[in-house]
C-alpha atoms as a PDB file:
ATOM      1  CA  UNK A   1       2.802   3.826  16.770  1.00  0.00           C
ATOM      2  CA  UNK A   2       2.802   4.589  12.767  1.00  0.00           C
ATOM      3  CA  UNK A   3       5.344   6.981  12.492  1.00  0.00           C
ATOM      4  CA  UNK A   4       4.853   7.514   8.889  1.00  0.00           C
ATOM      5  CA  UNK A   5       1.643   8.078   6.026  1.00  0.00           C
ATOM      6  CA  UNK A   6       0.829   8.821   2.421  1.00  0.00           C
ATOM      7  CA  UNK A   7       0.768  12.749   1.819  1.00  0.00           C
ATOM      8  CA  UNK A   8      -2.393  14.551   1.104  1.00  0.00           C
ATOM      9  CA  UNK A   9      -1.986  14.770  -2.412  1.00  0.00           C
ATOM     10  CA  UNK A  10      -1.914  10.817  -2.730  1.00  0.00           C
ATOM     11  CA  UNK A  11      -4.394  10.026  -0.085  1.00  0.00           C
ATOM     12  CA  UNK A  12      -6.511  12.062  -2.958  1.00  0.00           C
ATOM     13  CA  UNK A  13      -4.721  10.636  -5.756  1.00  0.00           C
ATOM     14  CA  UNK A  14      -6.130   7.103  -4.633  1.00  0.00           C
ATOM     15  CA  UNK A  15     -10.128   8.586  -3.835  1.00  0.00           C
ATOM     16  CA  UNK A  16      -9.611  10.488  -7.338  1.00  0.00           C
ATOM     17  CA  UNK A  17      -8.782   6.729  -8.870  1.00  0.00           C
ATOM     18  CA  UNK A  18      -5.339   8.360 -10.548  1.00  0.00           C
ATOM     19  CA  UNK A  19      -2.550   6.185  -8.970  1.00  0.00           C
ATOM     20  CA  UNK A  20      -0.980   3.434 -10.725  1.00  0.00           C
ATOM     21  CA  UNK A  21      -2.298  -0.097  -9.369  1.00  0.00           C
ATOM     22  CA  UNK A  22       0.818  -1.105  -7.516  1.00  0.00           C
ATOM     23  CA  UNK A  23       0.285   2.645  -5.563  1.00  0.00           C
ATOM     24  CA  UNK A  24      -3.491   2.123  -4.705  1.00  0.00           C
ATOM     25  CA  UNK A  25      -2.591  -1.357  -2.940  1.00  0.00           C
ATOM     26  CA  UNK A  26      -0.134   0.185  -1.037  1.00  0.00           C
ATOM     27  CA  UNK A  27      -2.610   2.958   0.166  1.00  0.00           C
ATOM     28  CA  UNK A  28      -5.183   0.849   0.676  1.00  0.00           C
ATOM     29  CA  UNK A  29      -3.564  -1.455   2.434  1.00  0.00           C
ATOM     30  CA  UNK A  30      -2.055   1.233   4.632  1.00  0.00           C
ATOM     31  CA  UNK A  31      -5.076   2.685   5.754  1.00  0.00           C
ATOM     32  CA  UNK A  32      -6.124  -0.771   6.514  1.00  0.00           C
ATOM     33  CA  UNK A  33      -3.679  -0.409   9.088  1.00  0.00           C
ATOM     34  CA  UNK A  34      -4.253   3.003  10.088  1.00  0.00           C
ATOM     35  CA  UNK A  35      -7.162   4.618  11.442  1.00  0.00           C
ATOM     36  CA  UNK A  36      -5.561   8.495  11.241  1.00  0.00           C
ATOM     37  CA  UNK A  37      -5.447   7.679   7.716  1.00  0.00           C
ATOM     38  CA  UNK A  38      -8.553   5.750   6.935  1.00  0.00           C
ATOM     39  CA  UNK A  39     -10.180   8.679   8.420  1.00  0.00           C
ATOM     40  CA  UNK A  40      -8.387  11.121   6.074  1.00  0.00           C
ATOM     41  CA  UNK A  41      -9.164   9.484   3.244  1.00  0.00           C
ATOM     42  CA  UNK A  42     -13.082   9.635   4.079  1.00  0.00           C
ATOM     43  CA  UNK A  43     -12.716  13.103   3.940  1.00  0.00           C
ATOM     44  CA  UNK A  44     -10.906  12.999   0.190  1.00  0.00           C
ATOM     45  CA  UNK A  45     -13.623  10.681  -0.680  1.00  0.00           C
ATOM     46  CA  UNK A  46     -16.778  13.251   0.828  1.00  0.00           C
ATOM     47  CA  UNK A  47     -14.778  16.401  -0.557  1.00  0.00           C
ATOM     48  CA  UNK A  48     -14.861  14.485  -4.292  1.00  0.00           C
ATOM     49  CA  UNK A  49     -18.329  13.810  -3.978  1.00  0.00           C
ATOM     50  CA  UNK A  50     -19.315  17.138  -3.509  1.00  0.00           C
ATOM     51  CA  UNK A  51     -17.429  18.341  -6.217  1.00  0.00           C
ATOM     52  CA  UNK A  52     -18.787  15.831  -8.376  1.00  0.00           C
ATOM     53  CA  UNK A  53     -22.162  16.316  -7.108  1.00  0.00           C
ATOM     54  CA  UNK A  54     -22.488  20.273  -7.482  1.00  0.00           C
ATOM     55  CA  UNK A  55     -25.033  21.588  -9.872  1.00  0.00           C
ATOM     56  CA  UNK A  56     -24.235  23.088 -13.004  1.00  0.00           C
ATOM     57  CA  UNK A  57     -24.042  26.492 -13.832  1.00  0.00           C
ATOM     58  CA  UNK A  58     -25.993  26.159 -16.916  1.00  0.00           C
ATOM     59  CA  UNK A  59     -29.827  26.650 -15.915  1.00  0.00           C
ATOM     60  CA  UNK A  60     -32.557  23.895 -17.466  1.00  0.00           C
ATOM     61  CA  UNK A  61     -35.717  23.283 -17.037  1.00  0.00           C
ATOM     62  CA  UNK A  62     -35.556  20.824 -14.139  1.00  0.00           C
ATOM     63  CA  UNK A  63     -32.509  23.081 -12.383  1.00  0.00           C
ATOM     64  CA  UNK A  64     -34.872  23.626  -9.342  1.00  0.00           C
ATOM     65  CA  UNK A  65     -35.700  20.489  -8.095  1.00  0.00           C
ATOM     66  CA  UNK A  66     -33.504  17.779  -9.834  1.00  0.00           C
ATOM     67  CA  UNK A  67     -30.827  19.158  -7.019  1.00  0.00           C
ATOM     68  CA  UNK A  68     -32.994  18.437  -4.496  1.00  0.00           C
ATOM     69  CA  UNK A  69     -34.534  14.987  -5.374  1.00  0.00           C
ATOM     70  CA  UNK A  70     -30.828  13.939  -5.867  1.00  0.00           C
ATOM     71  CA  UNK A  71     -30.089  14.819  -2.559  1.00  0.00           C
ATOM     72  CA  UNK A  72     -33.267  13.195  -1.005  1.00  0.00           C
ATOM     73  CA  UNK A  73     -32.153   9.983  -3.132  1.00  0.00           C
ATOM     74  CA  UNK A  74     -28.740   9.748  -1.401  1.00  0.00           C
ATOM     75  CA  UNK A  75     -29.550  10.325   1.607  1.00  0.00           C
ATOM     76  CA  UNK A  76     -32.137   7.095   1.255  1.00  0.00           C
ATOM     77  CA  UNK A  77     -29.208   5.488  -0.419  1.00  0.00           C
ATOM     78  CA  UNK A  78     -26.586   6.488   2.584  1.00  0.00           C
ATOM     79  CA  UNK A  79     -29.313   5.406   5.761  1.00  0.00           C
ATOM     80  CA  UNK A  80     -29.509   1.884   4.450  1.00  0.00           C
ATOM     81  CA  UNK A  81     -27.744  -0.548   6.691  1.00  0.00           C
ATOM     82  CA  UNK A  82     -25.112  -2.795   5.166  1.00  0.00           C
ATOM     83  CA  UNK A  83     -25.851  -6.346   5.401  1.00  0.00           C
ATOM     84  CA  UNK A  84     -22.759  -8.529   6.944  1.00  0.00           C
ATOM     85  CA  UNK A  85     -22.105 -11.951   5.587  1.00  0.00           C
ATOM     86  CA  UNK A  86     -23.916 -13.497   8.269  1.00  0.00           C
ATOM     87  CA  UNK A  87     -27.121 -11.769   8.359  1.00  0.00           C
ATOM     88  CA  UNK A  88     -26.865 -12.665   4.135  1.00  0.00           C
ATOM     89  CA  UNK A  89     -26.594 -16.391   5.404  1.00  0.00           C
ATOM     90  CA  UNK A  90     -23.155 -16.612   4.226  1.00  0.00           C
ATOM     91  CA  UNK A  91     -20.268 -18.089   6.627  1.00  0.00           C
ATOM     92  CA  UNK A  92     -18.013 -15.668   7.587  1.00  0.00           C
ATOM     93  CA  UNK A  93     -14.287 -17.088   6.768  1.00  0.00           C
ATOM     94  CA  UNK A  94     -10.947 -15.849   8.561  1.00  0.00           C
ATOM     95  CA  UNK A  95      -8.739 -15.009   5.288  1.00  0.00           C
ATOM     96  CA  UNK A  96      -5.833 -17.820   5.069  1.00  0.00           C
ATOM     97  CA  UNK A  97      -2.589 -16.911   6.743  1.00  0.00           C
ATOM     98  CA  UNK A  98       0.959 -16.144   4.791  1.00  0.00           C
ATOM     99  CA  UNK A  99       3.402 -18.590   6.106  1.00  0.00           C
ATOM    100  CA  UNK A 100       6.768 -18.359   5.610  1.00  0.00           C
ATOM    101  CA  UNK A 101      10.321 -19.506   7.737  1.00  0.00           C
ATOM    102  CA  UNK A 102       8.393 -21.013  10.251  1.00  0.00           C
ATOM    103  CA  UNK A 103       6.491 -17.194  10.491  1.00  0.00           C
ATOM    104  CA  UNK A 104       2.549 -16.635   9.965  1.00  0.00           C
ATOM    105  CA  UNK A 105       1.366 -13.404   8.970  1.00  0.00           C
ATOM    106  CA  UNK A 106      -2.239 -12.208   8.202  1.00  0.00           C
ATOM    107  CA  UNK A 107      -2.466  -9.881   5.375  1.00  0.00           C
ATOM    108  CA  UNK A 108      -4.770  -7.164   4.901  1.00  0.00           C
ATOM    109  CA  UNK A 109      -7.489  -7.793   2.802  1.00  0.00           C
ATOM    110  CA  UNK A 110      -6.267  -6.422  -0.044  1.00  0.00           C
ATOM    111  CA  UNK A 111      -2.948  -8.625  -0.574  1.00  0.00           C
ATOM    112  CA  UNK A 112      -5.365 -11.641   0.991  1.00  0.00           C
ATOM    113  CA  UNK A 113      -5.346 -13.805  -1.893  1.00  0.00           C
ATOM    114  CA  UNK A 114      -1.466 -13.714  -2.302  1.00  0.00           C
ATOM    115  CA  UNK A 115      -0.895 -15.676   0.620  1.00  0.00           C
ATOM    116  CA  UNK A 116       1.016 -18.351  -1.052  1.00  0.00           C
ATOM    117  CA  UNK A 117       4.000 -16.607  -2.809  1.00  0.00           C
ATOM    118  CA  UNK A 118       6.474 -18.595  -4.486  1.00  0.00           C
ATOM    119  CA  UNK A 119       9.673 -16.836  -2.709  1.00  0.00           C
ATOM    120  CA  UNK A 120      12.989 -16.466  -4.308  1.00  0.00           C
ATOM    121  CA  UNK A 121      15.608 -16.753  -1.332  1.00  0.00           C
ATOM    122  CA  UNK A 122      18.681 -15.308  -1.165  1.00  0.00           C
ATOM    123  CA  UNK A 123      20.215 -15.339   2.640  1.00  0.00           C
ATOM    124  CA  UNK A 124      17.420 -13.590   4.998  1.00  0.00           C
ATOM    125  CA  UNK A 125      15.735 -12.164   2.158  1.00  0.00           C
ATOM    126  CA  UNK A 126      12.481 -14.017   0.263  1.00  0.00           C
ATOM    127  CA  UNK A 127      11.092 -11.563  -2.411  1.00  0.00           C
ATOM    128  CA  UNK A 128       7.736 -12.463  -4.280  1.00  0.00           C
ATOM    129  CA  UNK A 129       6.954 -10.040  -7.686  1.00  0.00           C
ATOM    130  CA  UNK A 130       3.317  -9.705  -7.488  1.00  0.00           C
ATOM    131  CA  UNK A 131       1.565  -9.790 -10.579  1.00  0.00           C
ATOM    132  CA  UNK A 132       0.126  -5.924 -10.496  1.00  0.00           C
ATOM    133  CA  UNK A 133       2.713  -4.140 -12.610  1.00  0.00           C
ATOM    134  CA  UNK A 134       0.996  -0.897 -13.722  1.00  0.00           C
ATOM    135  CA  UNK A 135       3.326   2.676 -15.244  1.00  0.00           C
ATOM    136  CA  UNK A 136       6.569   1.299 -14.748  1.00  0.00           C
ATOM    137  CA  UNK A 137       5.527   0.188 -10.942  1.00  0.00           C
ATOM    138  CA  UNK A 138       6.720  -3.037  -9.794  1.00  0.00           C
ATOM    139  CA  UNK A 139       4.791  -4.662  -6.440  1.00  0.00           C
ATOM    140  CA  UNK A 140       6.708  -7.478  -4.237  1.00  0.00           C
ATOM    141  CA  UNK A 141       6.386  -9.159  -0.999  1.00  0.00           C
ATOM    142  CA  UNK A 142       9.473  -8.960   1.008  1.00  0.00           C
ATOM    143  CA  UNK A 143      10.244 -11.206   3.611  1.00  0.00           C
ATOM    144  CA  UNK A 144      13.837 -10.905   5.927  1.00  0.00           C
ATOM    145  CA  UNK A 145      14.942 -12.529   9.041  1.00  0.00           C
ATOM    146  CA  UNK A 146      15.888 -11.452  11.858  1.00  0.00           C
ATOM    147  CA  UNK A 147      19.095  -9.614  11.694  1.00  0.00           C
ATOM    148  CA  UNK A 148      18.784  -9.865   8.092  1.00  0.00           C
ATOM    149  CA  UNK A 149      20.235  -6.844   6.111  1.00  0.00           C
ATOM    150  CA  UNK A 150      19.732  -5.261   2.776  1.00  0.00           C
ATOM    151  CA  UNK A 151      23.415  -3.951   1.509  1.00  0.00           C
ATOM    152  CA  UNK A 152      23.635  -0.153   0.918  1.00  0.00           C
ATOM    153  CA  UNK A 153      22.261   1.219  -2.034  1.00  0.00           C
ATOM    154  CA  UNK A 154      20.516   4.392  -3.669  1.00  0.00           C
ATOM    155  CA  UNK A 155      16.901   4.844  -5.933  1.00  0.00           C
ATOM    156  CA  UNK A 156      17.147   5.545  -9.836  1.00  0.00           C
ATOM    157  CA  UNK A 157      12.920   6.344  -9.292  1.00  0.00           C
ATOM    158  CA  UNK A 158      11.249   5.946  -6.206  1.00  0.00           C
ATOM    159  CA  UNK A 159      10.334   3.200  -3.355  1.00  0.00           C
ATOM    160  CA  UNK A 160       7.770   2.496  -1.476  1.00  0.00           C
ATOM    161  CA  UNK A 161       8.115   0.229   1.911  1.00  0.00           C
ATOM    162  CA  UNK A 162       4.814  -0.750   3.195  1.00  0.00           C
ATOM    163  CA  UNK A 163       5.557  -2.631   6.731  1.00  0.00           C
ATOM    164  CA  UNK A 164       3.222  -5.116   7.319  1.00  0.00           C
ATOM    165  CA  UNK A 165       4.966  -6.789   9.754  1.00  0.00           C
ATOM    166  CA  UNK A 166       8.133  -6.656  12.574  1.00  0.00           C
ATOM    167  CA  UNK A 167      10.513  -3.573  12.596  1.00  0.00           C
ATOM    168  CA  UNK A 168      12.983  -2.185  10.412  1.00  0.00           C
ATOM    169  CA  UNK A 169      15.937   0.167  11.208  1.00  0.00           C
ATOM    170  CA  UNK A 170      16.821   2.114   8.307  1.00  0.00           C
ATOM    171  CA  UNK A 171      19.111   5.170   9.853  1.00  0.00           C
ATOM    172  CA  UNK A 172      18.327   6.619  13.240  1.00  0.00           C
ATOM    173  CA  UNK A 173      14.635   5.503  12.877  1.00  0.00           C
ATOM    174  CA  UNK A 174      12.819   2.009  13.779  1.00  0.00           C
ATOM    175  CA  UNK A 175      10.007   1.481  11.495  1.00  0.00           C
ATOM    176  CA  UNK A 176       6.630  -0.533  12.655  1.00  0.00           C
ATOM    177  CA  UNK A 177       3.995  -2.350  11.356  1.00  0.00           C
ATOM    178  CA  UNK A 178       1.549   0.006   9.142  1.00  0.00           C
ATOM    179  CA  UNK A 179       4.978   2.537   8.240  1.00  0.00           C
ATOM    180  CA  UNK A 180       4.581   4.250   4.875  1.00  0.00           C
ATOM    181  CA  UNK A 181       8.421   4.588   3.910  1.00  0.00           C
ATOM    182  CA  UNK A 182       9.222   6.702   1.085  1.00  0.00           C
ATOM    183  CA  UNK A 183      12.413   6.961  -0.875  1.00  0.00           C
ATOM    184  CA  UNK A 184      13.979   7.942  -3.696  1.00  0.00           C
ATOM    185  CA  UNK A 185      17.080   9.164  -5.523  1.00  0.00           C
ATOM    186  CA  UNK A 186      18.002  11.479  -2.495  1.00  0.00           C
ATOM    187  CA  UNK A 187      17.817   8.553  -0.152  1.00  0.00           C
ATOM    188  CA  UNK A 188      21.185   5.703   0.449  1.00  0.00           C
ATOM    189  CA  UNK A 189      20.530   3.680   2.796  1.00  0.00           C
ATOM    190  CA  UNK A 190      20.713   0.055   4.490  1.00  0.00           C
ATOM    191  CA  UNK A 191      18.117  -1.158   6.172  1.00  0.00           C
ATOM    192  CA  UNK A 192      18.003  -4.093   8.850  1.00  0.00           C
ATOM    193  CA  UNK A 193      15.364  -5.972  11.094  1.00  0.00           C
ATOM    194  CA  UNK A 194      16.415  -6.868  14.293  1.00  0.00           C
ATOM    195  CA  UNK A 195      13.293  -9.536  14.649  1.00  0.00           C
ATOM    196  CA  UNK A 196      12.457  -9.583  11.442  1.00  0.00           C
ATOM    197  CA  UNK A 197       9.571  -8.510   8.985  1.00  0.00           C
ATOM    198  CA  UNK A 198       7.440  -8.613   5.934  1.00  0.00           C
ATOM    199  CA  UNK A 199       6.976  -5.664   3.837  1.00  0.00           C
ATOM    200  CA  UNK A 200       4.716  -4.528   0.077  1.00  0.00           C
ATOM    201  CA  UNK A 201       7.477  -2.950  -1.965  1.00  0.00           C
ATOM    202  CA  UNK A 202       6.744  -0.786  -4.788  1.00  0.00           C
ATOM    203  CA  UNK A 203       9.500   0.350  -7.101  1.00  0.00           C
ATOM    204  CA  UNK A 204       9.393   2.133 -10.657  1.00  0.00           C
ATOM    205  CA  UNK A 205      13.438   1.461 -11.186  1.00  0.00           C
ATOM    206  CA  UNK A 206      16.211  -0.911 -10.275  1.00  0.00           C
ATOM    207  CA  UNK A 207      17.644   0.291  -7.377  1.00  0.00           C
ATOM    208  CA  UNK A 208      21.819   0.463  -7.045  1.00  0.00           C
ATOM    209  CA  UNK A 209      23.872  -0.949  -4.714  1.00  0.00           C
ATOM    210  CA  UNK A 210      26.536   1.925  -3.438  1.00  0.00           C
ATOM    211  CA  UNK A 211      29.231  -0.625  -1.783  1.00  0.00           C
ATOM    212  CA  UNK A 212      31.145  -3.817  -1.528  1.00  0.00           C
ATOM    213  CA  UNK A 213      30.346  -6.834  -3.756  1.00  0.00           C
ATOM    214  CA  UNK A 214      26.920  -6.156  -3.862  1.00  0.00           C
ATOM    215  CA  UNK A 215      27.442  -3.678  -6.416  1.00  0.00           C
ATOM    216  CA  UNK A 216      28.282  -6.507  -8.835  1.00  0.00           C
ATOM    217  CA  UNK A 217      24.745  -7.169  -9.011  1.00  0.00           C
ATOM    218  CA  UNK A 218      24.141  -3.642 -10.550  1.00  0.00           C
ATOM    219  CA  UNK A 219      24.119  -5.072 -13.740  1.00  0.00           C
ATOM    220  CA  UNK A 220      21.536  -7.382 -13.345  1.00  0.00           C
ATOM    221  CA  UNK A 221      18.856  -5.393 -11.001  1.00  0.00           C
ATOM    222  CA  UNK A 222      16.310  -4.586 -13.812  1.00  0.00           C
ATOM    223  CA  UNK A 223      15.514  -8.362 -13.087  1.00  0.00           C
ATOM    224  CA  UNK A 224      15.389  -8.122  -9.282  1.00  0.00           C
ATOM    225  CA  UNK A 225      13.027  -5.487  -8.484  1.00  0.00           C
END
């Protein structure tokens, strides 16, 4: 069971078109995921289109009926079946897997066409920058083994752990696929799979590493997230 979801406010954020890209892949690949949310997000969508539909204050000449027409018009619009690929006479393909340490995962459709990441490894971890930097916001793929760990460490901006696959363990709590993690500055933490996973990752800062050796790397995070 999803344990955890985007708030309100960015569920509308993402409907209102206001998040940075990195963000809106992360939502939308969420509520790919997750029907409680997918259905929430409807509602942000409706509730904007009524606002942007209401009349205007200001009377004119067609104030009567252009409401009303308008209305008649998307309604027509809105009973019109969708056509599927195969009633268009198109062949329906199954989106290419992501394979990686002898894993295959099926993305949602949004991250579909990054299915072939070029991974740098270090130990259990494979990270893959995506190329959908937007405000400061950094996307990756993250890939760890099982039993893999990431060493302590803190957020100088936020973070953003997307579970797309597997478990993680991050405190008392065991993440699962579809888990909308948030963290930031107030968070220090070290996560771990026990059977591995794959994760999106959005960050808008380097994190830092809080203990042992790994805080050596500290000085050269700005090129790992």
């Amino acid at each position: 069971m999803i344990k955890t979801h985007p708030i309100h406010a960015m569920l509308r954020a993402f409907a209102a078109d206001e998040l940075p890209l990195p963000l809106a892949v992360g939502v939308s690949a969420h509520c790919e995921l997750c029907p409680e949310c997918a259905a929430r997000l409807q509602a942000c969508e409706e509730a904007l289109a009524r606002q942007y539909l209401e009349p205007v204050d200001e009377p004119t000449e067609t104030s009567e009926s252009m409401p009303v027409e308008l209305d008649a018009m998307l309604a027509g619009i809105l009973q019109q079946p969708v056509a599927s690929p195969a009633e268009l006479g198109q062949p329906v393909r199954p989106a290419p897997e992501l394979q990686v340490a002898g894993q295959s995962y099926r993305l949602p459709r949004v991250l579909a066409r990054h299915h072939a990441p070029k991974w740098r490894h270090i130990g259990a971890i494979r990270q893959h920058s995506l190329p959908l930097d937007e405000l400061g916001a950094r996307a990756s793929l993250l890939h760890i083994e099982a039993g893999g760990r990431i060493p302590e460490h803190t957020h100088q901006g936020y973070e953003l752990t997307l579970l797309l696959a597997g478990n993680i363990q991050d405190g008392e709590t065991c993440y699962q696929a579809g888990d909308f993690i948030w963290r930031d500055a107030s968070h220090a933490h070290s996560p771990h799979t026990p059977d591995g996973c794959l994760c999106y990752t959005v960050q808008d800062a380097p994190v830092q590493f809080t203990k042992g050796l790994s805080r050596l790397l500290n000085g050269i995070t700005h090129r790992l997230y």
